[in-house]
PDB file of N, CA and C in Angstrom:
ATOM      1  N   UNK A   1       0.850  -1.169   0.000  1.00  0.00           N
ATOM      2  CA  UNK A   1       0.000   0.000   0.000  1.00  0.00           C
ATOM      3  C   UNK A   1       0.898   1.236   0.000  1.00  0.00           C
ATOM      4  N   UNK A   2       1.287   2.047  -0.959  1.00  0.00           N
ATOM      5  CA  UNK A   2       1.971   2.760  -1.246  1.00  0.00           C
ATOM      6  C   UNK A   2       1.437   4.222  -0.116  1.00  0.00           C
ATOM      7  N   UNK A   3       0.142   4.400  -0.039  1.00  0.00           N
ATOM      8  CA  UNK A   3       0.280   5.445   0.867  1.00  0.00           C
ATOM      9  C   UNK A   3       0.652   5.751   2.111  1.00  0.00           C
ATOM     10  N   UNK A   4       0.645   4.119   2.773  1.00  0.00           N
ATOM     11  CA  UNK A   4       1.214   3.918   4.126  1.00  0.00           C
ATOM     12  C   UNK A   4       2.605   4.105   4.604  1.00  0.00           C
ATOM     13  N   UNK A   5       3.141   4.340   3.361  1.00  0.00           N
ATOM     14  CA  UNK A   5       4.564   4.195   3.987  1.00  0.00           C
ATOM     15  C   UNK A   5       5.027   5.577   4.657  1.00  0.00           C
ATOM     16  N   UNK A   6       4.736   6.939   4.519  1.00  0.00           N
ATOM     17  CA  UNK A   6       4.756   8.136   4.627  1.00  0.00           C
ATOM     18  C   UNK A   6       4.231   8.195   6.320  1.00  0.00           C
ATOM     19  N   UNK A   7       3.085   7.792   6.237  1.00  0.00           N
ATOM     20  CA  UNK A   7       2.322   7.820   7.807  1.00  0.00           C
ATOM     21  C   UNK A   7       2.890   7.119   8.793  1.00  0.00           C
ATOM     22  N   UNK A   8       3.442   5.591   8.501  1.00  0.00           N
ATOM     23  CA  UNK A   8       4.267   4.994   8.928  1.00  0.00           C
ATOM     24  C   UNK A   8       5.319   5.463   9.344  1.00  0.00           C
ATOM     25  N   UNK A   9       5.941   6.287   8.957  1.00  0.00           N
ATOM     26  CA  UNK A   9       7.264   6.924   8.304  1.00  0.00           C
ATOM     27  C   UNK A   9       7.165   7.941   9.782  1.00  0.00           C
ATOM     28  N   UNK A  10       6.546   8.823   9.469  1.00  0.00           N
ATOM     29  CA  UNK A  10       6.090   9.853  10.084  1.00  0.00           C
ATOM     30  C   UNK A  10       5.492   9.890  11.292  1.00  0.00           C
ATOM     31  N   UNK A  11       5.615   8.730  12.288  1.00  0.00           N
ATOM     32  CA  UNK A  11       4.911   8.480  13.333  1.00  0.00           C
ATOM     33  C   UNK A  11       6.294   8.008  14.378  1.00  0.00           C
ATOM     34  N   UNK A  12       7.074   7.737  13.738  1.00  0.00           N
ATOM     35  CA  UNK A  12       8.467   7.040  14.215  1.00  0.00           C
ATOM     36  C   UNK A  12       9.303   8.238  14.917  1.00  0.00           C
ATOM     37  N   UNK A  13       9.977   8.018  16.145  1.00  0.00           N
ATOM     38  CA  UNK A  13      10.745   9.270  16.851  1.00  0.00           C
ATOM     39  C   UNK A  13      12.010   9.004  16.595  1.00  0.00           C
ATOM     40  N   UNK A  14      12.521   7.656  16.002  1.00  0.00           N
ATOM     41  CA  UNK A  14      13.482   7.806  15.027  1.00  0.00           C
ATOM     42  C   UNK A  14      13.695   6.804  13.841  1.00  0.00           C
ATOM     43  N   UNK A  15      14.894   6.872  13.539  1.00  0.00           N
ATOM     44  CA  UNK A  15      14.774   5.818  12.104  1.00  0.00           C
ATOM     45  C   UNK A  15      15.923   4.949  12.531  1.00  0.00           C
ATOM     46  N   UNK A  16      16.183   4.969  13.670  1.00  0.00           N
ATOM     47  CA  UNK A  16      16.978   3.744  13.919  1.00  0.00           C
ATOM     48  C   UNK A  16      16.158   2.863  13.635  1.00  0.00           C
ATOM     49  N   UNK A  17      17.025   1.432  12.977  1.00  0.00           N
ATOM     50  CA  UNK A  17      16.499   0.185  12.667  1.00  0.00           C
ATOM     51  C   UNK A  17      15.364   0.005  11.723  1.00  0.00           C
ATOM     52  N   UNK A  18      14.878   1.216  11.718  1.00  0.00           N
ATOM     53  CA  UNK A  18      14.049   0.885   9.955  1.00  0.00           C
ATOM     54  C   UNK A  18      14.371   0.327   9.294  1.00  0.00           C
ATOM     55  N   UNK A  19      13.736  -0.473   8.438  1.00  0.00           N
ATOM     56  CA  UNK A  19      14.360  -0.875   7.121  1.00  0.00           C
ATOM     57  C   UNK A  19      13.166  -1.286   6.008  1.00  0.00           C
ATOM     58  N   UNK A  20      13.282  -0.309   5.225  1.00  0.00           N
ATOM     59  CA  UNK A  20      12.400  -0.790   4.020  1.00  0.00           C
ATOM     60  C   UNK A  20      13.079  -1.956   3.061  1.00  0.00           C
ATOM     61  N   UNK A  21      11.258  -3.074   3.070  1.00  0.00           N
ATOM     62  CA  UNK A  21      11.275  -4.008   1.704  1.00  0.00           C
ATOM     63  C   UNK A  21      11.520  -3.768   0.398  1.00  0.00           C
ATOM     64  N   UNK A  22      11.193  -2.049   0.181  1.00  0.00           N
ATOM     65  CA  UNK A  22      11.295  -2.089  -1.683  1.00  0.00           C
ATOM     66  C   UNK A  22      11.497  -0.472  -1.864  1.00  0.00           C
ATOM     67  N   UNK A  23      12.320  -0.191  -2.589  1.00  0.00           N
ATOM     68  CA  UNK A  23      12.783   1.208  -2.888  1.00  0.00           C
ATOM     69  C   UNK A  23      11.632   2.297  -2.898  1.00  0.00           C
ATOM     70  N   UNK A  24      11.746   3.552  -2.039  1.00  0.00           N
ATOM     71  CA  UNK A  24      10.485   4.491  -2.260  1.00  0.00           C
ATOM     72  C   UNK A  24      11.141   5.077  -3.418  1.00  0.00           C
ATOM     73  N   UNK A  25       9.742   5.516  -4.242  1.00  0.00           N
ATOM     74  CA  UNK A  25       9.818   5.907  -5.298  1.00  0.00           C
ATOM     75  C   UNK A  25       9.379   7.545  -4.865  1.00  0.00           C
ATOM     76  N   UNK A  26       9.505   8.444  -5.830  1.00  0.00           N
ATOM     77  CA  UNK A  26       9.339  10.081  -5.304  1.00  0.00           C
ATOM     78  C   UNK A  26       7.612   9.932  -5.710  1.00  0.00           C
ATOM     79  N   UNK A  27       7.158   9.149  -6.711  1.00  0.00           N
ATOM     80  CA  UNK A  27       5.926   9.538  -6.519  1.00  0.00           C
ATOM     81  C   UNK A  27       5.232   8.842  -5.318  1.00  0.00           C
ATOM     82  N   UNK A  28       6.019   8.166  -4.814  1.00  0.00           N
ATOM     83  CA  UNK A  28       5.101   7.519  -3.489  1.00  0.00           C
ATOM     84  C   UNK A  28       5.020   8.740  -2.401  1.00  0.00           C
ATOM     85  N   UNK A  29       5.890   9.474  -2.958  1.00  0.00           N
ATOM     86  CA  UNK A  29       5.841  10.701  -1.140  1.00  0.00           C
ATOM     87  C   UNK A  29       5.565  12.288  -2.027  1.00  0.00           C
ATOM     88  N   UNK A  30       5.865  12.420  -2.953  1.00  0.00           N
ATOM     89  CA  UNK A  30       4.966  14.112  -3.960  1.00  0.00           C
ATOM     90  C   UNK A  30       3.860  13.373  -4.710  1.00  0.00           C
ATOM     91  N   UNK A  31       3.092  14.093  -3.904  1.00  0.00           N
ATOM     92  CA  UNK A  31       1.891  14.202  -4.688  1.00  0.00           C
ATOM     93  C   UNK A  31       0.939  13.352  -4.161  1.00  0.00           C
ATOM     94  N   UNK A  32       0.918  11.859  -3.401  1.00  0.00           N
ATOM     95  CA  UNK A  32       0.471  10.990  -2.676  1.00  0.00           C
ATOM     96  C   UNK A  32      -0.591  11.428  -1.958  1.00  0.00           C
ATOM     97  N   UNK A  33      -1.607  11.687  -2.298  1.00  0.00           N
ATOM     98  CA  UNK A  33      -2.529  12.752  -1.273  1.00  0.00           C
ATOM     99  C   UNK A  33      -3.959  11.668  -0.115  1.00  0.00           C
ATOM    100  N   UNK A  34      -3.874  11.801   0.678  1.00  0.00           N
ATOM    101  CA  UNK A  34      -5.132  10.862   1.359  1.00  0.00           C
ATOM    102  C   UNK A  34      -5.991  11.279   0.966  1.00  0.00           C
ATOM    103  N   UNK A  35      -6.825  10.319   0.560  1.00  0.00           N
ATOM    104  CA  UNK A  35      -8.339  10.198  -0.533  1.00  0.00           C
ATOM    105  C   UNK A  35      -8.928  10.899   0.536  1.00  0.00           C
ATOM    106  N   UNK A  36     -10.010  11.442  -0.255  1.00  0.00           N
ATOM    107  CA  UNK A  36     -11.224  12.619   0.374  1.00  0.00           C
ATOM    108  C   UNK A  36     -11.783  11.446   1.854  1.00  0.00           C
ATOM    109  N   UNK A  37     -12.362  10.391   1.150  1.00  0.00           N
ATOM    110  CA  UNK A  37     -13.527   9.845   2.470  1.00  0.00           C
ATOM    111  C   UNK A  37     -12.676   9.612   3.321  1.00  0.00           C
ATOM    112  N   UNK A  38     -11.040   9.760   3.863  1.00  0.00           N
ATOM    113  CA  UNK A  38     -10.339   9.458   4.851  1.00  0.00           C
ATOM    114  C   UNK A  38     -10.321  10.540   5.752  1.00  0.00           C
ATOM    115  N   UNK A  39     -10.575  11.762   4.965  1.00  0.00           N
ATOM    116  CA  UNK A  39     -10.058  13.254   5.712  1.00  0.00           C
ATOM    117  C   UNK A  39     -11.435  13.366   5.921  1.00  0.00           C
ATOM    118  N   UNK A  40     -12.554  12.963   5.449  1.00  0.00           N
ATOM    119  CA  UNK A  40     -14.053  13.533   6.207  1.00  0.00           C
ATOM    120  C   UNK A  40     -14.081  12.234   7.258  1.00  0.00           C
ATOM    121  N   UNK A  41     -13.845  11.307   7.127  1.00  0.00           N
ATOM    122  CA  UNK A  41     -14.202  10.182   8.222  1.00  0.00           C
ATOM    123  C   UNK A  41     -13.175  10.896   9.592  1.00  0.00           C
ATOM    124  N   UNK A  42     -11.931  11.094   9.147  1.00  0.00           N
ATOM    125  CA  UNK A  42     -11.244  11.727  10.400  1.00  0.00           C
ATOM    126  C   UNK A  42     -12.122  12.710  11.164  1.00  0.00           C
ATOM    127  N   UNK A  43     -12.382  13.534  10.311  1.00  0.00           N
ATOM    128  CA  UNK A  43     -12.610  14.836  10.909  1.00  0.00           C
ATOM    129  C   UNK A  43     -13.860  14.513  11.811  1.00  0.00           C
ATOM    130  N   UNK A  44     -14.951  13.719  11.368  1.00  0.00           N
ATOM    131  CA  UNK A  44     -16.035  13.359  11.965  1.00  0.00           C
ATOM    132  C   UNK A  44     -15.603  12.440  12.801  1.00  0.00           C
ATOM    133  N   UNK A  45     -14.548  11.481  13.293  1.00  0.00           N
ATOM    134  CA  UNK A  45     -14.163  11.051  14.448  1.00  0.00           C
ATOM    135  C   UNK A  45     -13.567  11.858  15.393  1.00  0.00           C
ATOM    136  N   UNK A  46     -12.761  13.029  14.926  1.00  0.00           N
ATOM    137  CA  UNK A  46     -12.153  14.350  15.906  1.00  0.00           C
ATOM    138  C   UNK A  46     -13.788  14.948  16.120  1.00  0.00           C
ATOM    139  N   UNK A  47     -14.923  14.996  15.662  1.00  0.00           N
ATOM    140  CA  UNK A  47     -15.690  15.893  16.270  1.00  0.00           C
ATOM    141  C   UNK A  47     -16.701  14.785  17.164  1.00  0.00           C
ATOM    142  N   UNK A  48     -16.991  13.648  16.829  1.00  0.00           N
ATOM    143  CA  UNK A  48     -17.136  12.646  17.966  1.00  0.00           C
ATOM    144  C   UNK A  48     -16.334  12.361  19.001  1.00  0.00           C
ATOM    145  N   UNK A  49     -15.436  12.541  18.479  1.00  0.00           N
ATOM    146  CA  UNK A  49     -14.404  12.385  20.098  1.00  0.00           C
ATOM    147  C   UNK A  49     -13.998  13.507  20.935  1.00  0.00           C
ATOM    148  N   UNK A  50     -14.804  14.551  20.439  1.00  0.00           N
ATOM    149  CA  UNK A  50     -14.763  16.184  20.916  1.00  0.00           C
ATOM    150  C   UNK A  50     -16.128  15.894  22.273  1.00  0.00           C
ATOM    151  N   UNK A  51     -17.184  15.887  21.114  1.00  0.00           N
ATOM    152  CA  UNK A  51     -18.428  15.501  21.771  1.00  0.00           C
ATOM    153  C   UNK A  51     -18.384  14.443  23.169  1.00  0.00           C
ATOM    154  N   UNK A  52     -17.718  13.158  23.006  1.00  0.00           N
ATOM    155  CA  UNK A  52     -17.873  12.356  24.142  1.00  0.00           C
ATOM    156  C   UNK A  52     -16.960  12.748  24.964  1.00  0.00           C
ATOM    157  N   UNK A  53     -15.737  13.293  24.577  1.00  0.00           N
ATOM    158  CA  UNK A  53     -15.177  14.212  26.274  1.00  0.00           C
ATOM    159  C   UNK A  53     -16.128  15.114  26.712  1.00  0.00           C
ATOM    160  N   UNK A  54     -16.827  15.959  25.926  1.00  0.00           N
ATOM    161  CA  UNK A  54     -17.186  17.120  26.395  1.00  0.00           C
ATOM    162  C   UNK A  54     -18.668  16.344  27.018  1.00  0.00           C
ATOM    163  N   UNK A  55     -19.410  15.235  26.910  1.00  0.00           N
ATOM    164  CA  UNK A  55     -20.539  14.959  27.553  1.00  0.00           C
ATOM    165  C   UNK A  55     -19.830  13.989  28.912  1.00  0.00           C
ATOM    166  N   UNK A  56     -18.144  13.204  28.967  1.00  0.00           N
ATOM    167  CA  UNK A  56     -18.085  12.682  30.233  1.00  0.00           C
ATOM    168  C   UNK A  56     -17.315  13.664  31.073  1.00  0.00           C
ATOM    169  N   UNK A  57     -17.546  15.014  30.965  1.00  0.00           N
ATOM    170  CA  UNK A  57     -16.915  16.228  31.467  1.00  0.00           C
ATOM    171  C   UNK A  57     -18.043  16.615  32.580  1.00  0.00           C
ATOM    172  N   UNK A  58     -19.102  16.437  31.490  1.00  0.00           N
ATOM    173  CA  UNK A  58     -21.248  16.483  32.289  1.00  0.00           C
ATOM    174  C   UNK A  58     -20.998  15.928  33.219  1.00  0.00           C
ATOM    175  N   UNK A  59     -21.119  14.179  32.624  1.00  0.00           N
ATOM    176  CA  UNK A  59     -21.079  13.728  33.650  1.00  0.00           C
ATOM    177  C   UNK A  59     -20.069  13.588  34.990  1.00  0.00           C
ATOM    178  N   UNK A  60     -19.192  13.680  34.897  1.00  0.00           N
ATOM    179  CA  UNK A  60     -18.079  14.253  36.132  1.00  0.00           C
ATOM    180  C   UNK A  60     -18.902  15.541  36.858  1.00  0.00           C
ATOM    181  N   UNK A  61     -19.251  16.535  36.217  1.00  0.00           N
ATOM    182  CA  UNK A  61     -19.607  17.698  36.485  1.00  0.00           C
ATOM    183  C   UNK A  61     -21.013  17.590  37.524  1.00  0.00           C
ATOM    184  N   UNK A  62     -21.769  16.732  36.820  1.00  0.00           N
ATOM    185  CA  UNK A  62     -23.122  16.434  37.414  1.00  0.00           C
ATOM    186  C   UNK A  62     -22.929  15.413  38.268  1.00  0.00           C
ATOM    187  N   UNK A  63     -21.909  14.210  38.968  1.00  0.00           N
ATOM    188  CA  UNK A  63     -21.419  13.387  39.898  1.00  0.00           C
ATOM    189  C   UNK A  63     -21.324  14.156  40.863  1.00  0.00           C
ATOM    190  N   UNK A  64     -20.263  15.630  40.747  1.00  0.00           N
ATOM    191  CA  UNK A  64     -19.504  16.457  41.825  1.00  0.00           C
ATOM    192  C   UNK A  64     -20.696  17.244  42.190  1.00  0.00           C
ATOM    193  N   UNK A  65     -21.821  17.512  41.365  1.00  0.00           N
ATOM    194  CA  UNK A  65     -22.865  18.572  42.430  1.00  0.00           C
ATOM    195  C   UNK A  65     -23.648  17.600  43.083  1.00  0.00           C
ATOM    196  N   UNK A  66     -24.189  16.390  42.336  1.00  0.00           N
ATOM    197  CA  UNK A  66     -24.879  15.275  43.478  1.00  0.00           C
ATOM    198  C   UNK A  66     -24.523  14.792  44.859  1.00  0.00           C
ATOM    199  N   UNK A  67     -22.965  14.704  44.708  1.00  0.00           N
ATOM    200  CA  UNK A  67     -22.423  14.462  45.895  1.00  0.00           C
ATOM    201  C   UNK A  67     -22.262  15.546  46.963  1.00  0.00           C
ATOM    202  N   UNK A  68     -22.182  16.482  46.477  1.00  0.00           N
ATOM    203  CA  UNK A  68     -22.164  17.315  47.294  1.00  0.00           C
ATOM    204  C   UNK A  68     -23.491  18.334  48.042  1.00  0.00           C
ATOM    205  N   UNK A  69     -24.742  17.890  47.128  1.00  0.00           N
ATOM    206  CA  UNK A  69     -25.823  17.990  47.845  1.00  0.00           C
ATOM    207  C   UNK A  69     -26.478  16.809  48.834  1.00  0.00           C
ATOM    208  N   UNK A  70     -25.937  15.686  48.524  1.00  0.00           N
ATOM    209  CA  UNK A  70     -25.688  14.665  49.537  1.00  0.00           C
ATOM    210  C   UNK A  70     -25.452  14.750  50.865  1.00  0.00           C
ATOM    211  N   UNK A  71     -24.011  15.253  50.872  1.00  0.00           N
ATOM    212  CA  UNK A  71     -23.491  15.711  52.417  1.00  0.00           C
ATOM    213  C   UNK A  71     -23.947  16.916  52.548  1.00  0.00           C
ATOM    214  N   UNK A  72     -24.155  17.844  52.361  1.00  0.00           N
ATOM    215  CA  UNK A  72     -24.907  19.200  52.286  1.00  0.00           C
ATOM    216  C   UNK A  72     -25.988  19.037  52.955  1.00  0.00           C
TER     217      UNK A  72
END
């Protein structure tokens, strides 16, 4: 899968011990662009995963006033 190798690539804090199976070619890394439905599926998992912190934030939020009208 030619687009993986870049992301792969790019996730690594170094390149010790890498070793590529088969020569990168320049068009594998200019021009290589992630297909559209990858960058809308992301983005709609960054705004779902926005959403469920921000609703177990509630709930934390709404735990700490229950309890404390409890002992209150």
């Amino acid at each position: 899968m030619r687009s993986v190798q870049p992301v792969q690539l790019s996730r690594c804090r170094s390149l010790d011990g890498i070793m590529l199976t088969s020569k990168v070619r320049e068009r594998d890394l200019v021009g290589n662009r992630v297909p559209h439905e990858m960058t809308v599926a992301e983005a709609r998992l960054e705004e779902l995963s926005d959403r469920t912190v921000q609703e177990a934030l509630r709930w934390f939020d709404d735990d700490s006033k229950e309890s404390r009208r409890q002992r209150g």
